[in-house]
PDB file of N, CA and C in Angstrom:
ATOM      1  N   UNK A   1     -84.731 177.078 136.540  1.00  0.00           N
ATOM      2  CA  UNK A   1     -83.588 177.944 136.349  1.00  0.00           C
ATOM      3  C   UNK A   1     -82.944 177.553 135.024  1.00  0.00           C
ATOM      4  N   UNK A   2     -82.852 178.436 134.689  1.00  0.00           N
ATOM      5  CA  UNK A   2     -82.050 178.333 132.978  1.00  0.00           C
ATOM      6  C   UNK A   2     -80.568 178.899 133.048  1.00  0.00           C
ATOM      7  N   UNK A   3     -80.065 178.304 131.649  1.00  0.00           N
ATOM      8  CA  UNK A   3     -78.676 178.533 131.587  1.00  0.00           C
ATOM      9  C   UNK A   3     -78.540 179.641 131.918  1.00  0.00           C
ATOM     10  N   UNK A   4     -79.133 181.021 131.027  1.00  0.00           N
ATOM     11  CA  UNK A   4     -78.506 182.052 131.928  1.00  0.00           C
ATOM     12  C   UNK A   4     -78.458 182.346 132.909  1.00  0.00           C
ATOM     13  N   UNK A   5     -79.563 182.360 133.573  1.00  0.00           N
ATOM     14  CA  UNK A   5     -79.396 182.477 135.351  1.00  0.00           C
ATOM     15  C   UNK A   5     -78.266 181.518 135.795  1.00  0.00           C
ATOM     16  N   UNK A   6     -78.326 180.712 135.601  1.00  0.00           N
ATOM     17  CA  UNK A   6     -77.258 179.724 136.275  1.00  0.00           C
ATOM     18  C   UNK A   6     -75.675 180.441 136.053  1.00  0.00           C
ATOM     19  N   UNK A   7     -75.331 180.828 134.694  1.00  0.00           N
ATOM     20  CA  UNK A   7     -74.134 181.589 134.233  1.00  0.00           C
ATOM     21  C   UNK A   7     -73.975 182.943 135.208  1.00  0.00           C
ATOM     22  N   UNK A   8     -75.263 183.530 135.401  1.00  0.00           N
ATOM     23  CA  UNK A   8     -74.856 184.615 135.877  1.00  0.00           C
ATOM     24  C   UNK A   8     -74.653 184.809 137.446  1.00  0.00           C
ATOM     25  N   UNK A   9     -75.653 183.364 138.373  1.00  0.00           N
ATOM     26  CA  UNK A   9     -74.885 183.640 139.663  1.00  0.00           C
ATOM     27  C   UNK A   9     -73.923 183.062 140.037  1.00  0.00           C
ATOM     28  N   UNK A  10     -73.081 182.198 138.477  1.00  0.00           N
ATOM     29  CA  UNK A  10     -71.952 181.659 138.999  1.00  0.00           C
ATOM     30  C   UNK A  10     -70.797 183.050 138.683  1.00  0.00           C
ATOM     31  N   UNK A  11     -71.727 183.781 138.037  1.00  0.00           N
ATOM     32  CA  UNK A  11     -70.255 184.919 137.805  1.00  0.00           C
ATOM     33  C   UNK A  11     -70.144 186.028 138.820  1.00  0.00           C
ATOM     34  N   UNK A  12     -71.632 185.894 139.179  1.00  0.00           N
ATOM     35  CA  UNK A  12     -71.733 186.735 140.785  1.00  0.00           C
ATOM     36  C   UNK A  12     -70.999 186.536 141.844  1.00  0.00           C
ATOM     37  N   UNK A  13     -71.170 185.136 142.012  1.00  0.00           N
ATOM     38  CA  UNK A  13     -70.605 184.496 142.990  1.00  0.00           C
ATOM     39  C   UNK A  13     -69.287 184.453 142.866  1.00  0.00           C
ATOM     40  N   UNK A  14     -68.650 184.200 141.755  1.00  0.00           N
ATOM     41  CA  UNK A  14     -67.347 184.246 141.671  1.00  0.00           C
ATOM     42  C   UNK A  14     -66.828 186.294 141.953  1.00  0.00           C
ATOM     43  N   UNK A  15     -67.592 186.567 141.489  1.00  0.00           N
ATOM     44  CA  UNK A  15     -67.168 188.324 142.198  1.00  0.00           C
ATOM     45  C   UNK A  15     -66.693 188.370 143.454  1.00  0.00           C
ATOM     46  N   UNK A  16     -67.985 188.116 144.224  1.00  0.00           N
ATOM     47  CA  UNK A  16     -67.958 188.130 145.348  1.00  0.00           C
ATOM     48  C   UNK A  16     -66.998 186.993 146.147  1.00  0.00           C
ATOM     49  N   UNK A  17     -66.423 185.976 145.569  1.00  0.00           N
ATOM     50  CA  UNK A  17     -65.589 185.204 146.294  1.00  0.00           C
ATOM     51  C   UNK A  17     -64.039 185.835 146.175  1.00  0.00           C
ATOM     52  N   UNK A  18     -63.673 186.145 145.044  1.00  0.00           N
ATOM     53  CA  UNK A  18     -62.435 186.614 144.355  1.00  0.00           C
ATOM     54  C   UNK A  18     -62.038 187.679 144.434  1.00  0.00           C
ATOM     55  N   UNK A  19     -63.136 188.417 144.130  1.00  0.00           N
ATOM     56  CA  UNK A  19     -62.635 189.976 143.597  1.00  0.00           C
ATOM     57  C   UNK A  19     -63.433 190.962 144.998  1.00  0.00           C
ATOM     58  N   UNK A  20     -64.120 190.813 145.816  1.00  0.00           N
ATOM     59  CA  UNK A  20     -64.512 191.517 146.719  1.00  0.00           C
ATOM     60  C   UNK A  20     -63.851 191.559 147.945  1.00  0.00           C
ATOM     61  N   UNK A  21     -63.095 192.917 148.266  1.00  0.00           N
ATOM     62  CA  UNK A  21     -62.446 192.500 149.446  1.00  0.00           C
ATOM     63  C   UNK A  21     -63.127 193.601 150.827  1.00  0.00           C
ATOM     64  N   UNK A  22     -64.321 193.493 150.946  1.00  0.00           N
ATOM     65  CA  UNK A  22     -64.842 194.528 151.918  1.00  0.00           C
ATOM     66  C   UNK A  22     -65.399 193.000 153.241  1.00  0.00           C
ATOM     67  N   UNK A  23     -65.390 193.854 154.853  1.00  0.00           N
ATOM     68  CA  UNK A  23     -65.428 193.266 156.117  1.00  0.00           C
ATOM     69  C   UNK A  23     -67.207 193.983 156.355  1.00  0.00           C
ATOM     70  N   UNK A  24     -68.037 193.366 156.641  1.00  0.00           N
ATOM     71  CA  UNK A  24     -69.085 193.189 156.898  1.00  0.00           C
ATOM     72  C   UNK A  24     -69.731 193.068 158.256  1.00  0.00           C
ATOM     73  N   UNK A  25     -70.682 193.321 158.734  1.00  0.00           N
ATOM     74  CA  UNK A  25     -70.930 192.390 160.214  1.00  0.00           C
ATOM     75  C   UNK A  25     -71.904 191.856 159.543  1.00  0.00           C
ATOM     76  N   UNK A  26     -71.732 190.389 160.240  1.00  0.00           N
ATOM     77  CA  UNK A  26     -73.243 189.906 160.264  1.00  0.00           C
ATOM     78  C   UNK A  26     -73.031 188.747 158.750  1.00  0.00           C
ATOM     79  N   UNK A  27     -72.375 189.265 157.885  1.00  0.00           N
ATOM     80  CA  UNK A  27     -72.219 188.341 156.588  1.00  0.00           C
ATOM     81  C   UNK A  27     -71.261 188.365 155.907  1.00  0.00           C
ATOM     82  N   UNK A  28     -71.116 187.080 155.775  1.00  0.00           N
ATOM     83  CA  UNK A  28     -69.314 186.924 154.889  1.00  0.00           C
ATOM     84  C   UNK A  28     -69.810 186.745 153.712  1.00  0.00           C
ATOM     85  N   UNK A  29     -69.503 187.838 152.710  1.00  0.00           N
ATOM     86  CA  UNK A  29     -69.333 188.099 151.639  1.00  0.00           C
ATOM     87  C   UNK A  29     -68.936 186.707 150.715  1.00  0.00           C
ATOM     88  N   UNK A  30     -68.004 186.421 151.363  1.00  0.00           N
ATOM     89  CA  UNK A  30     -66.854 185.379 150.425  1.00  0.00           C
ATOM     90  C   UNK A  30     -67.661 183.749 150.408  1.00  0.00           C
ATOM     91  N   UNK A  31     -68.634 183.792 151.774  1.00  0.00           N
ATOM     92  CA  UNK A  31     -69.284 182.245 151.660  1.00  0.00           C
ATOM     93  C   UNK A  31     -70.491 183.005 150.818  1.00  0.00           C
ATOM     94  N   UNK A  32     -70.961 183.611 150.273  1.00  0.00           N
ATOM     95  CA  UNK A  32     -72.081 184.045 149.727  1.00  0.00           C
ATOM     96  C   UNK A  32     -71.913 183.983 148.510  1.00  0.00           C
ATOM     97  N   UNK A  33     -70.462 184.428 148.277  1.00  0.00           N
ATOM     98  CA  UNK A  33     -70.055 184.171 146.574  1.00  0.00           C
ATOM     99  C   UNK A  33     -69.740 182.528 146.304  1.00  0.00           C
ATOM    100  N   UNK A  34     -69.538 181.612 147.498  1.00  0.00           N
ATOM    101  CA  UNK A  34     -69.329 180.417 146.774  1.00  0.00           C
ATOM    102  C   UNK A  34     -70.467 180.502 147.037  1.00  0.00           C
ATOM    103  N   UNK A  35     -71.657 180.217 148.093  1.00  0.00           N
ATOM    104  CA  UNK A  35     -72.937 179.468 147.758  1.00  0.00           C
ATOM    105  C   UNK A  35     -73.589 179.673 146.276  1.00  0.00           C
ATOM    106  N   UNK A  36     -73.802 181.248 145.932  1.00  0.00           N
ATOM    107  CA  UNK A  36     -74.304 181.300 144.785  1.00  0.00           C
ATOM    108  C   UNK A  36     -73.518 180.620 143.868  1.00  0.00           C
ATOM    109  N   UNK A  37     -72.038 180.477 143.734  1.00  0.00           N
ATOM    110  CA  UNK A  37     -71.127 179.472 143.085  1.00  0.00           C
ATOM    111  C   UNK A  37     -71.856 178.550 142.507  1.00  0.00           C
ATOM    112  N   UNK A  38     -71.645 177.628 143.837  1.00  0.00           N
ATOM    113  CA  UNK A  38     -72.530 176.344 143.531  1.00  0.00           C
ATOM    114  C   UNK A  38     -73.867 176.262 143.366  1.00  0.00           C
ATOM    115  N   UNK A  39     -74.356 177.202 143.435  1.00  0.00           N
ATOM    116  CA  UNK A  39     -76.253 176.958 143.180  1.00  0.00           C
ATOM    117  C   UNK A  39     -76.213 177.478 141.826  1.00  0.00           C
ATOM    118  N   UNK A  40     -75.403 177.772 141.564  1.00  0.00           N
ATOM    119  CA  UNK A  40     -75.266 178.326 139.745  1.00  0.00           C
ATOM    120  C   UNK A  40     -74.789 177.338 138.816  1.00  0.00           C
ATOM    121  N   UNK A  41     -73.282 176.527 139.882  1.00  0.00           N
ATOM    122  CA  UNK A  41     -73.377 175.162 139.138  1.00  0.00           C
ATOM    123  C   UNK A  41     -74.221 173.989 138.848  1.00  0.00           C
ATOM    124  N   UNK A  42     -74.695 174.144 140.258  1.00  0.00           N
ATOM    125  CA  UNK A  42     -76.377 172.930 140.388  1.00  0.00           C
ATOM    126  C   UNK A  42     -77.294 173.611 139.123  1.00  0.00           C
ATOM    127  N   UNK A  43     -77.634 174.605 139.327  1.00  0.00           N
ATOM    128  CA  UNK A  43     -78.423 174.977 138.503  1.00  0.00           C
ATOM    129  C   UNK A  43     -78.010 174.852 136.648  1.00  0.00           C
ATOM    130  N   UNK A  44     -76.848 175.028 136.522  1.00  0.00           N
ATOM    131  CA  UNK A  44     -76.281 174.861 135.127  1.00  0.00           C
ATOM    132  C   UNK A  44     -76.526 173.312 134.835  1.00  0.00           C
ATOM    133  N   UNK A  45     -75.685 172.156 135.414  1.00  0.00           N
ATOM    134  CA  UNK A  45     -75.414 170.728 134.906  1.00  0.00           C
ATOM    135  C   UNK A  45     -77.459 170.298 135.148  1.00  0.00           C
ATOM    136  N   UNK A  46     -78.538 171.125 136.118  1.00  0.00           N
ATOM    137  CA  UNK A  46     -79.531 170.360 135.799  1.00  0.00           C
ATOM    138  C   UNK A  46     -80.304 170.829 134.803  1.00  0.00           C
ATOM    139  N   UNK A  47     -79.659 172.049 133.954  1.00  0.00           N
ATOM    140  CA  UNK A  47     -80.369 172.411 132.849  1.00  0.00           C
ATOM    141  C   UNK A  47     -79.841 172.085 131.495  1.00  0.00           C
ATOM    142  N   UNK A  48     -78.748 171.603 131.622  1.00  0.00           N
ATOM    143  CA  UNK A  48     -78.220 170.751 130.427  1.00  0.00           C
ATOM    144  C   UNK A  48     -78.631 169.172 130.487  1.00  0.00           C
ATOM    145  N   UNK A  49     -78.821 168.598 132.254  1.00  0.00           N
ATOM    146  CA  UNK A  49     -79.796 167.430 131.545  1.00  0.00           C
ATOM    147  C   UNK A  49     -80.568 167.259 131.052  1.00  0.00           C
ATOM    148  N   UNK A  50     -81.300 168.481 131.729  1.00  0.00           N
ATOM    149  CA  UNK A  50     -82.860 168.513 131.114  1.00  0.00           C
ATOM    150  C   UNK A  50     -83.427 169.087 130.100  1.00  0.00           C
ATOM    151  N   UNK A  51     -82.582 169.551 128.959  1.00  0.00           N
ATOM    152  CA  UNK A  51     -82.572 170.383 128.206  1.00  0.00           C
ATOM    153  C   UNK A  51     -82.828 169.309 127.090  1.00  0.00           C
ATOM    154  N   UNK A  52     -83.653 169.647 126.168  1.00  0.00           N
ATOM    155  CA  UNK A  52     -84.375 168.542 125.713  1.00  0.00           C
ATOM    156  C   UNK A  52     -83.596 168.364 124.188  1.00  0.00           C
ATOM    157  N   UNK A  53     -82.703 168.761 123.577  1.00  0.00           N
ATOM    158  CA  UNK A  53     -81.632 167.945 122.640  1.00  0.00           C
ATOM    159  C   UNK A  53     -80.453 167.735 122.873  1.00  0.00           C
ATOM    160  N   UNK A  54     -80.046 167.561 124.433  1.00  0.00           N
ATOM    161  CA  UNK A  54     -78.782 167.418 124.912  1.00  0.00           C
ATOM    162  C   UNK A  54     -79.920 165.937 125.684  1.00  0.00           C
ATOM    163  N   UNK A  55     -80.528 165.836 126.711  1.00  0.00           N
ATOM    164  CA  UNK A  55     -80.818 164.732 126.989  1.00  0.00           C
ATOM    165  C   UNK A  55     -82.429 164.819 127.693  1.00  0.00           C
ATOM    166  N   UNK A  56     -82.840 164.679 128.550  1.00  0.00           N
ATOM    167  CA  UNK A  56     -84.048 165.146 129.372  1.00  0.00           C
ATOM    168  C   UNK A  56     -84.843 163.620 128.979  1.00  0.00           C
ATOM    169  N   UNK A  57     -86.270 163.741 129.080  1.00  0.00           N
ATOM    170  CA  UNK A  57     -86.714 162.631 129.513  1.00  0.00           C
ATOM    171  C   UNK A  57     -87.827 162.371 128.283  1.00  0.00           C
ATOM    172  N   UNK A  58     -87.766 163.052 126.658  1.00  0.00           N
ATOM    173  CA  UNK A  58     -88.563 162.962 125.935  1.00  0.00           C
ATOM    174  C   UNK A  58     -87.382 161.736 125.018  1.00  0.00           C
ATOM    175  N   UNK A  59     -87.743 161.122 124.324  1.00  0.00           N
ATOM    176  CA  UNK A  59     -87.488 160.717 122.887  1.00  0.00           C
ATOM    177  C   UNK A  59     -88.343 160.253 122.364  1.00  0.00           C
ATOM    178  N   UNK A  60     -87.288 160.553 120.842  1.00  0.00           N
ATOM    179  CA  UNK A  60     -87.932 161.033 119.354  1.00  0.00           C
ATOM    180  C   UNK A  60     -87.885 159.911 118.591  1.00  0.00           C
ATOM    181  N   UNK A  61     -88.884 159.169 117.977  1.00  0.00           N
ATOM    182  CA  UNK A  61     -88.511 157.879 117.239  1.00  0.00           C
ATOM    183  C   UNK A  61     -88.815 158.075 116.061  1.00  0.00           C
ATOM    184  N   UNK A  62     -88.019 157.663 114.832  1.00  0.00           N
ATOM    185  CA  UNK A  62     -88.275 158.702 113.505  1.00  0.00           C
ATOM    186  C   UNK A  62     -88.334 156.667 112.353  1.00  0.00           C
ATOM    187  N   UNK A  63     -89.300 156.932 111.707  1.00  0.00           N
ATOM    188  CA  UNK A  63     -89.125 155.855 110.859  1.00  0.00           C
ATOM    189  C   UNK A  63     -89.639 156.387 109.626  1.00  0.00           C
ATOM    190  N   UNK A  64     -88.367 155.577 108.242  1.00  0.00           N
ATOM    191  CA  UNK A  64     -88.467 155.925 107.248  1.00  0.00           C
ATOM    192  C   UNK A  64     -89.694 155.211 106.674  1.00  0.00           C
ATOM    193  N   UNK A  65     -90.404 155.430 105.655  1.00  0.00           N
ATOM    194  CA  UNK A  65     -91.372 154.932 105.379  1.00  0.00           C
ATOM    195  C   UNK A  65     -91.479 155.182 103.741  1.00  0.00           C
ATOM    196  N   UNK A  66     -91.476 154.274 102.871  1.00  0.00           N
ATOM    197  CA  UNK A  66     -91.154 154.651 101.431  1.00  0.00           C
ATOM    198  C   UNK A  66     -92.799 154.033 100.793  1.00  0.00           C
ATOM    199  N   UNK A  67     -93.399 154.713 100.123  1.00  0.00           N
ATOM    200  CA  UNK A  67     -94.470 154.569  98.965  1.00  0.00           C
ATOM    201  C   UNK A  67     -94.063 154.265  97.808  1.00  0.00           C
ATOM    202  N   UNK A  68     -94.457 153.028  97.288  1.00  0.00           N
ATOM    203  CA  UNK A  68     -94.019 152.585  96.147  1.00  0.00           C
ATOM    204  C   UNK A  68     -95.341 152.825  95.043  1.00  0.00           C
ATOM    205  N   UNK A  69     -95.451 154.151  94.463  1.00  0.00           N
ATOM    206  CA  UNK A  69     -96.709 154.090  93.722  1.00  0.00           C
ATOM    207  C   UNK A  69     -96.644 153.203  91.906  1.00  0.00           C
ATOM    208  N   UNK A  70     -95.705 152.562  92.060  1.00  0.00           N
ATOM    209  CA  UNK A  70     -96.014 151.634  90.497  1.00  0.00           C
ATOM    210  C   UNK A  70     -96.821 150.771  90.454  1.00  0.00           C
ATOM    211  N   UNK A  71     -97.018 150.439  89.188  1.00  0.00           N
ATOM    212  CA  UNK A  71     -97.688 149.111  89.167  1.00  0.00           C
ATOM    213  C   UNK A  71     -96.892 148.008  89.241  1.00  0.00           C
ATOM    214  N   UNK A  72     -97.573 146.538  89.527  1.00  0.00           N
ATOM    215  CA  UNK A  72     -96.259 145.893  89.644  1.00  0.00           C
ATOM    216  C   UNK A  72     -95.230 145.603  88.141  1.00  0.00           C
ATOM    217  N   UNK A  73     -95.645 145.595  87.116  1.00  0.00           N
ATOM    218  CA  UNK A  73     -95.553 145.806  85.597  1.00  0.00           C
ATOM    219  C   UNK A  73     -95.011 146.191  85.029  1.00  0.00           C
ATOM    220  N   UNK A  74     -94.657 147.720  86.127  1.00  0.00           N
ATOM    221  CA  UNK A  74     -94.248 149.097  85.413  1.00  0.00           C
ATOM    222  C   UNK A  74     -92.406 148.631  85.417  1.00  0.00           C
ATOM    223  N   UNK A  75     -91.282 149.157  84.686  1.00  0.00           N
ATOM    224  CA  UNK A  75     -89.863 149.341  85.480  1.00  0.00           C
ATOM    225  C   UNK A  75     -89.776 150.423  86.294  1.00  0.00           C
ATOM    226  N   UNK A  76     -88.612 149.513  87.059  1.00  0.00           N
ATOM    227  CA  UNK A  76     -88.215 150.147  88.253  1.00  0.00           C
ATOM    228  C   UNK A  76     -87.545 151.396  88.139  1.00  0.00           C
ATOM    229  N   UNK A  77     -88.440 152.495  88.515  1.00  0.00           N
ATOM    230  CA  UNK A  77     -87.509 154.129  88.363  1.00  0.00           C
ATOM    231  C   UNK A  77     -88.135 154.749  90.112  1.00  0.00           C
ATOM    232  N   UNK A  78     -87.117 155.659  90.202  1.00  0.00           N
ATOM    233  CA  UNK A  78     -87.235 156.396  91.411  1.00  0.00           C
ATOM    234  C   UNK A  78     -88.392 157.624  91.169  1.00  0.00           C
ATOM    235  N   UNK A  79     -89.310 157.787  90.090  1.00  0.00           N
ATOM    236  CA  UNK A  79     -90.211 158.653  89.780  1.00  0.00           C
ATOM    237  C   UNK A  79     -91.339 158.513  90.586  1.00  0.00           C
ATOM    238  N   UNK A  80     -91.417 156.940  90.689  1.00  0.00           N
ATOM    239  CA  UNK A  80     -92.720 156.697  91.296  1.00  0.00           C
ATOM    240  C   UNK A  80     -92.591 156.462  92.670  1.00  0.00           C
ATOM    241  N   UNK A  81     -91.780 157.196  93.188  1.00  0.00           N
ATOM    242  CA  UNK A  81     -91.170 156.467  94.985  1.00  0.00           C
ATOM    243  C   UNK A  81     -91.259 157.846  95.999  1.00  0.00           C
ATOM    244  N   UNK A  82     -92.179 157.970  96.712  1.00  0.00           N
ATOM    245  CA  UNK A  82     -92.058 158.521  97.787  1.00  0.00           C
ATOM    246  C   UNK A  82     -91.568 158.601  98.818  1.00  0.00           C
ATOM    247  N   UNK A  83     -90.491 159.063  99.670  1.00  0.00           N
ATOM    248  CA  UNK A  83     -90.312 158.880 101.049  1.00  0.00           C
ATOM    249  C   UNK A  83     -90.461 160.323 101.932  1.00  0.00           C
ATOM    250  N   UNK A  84     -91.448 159.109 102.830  1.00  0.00           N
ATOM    251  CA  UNK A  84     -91.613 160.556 103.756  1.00  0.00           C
ATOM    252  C   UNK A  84     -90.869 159.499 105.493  1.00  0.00           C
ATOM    253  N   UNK A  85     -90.290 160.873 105.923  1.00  0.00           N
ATOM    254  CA  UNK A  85     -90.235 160.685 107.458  1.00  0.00           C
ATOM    255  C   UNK A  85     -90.782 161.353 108.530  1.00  0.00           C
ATOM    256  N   UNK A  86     -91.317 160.540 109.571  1.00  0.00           N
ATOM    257  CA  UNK A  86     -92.194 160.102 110.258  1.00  0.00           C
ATOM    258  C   UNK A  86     -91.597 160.688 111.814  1.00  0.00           C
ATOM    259  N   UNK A  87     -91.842 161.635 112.478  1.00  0.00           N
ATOM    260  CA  UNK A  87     -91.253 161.600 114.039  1.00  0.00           C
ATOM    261  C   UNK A  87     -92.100 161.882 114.617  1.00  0.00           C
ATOM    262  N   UNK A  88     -92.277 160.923 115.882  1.00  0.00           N
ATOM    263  CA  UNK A  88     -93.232 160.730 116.976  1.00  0.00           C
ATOM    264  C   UNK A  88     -92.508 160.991 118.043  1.00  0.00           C
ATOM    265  N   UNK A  89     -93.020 162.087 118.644  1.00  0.00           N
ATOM    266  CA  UNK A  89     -92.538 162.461 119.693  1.00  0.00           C
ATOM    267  C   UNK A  89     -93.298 161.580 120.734  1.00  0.00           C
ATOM    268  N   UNK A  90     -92.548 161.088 122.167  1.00  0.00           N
ATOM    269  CA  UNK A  90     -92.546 160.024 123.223  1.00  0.00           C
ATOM    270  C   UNK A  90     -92.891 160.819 124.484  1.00  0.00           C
ATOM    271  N   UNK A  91     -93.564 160.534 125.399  1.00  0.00           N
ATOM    272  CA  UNK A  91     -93.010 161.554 126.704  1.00  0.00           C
ATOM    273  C   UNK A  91     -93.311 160.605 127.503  1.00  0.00           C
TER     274      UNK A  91
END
């Protein structure tokens, strides 16, 4: 379940808890709008854990890594200097 779904049966649910005032047999309207409530909240806070640049269960380990192409001889200028970075994704 993804954020939107989660957004939208918490806004369902909130309809139906708040704003619906009809008598039914057989089903209360009003516990139907909280259940979806809360299965919209469950569903929201476990898709922001798991949502993979807010937190979830991957990390990213990034190391700088600089190439020094001079000779040892040469002076020191930033012409001859490479940096590249490096990310390895973990799972």
């Amino acid at each position: 379940m993804g954020v939107g779904v989660s957004l939208f049966l918490i806004a369902v649910g909130a309809v139906l808890t708040w704003a619906v005032d009809v008598q039914t047999q057989g089903i209360d309207l009003n516990t139907v709008g909280v259940i979806l409530t809360v299965i919209g909240l469950a569903g929201l806070v476990l898709s922001l854990i798991f949502w993979g640049s807010w937190g979830g269960w991957t990390t990213v380990r990034r190391r700088d890594i600089v190439y020094d192409d001079r000779s040892p001889t040469a002076a020191p200028t930033s012409a001859h200097r490479r940096r590249v970075i490096q990310e390895d994704e973990e799972v």
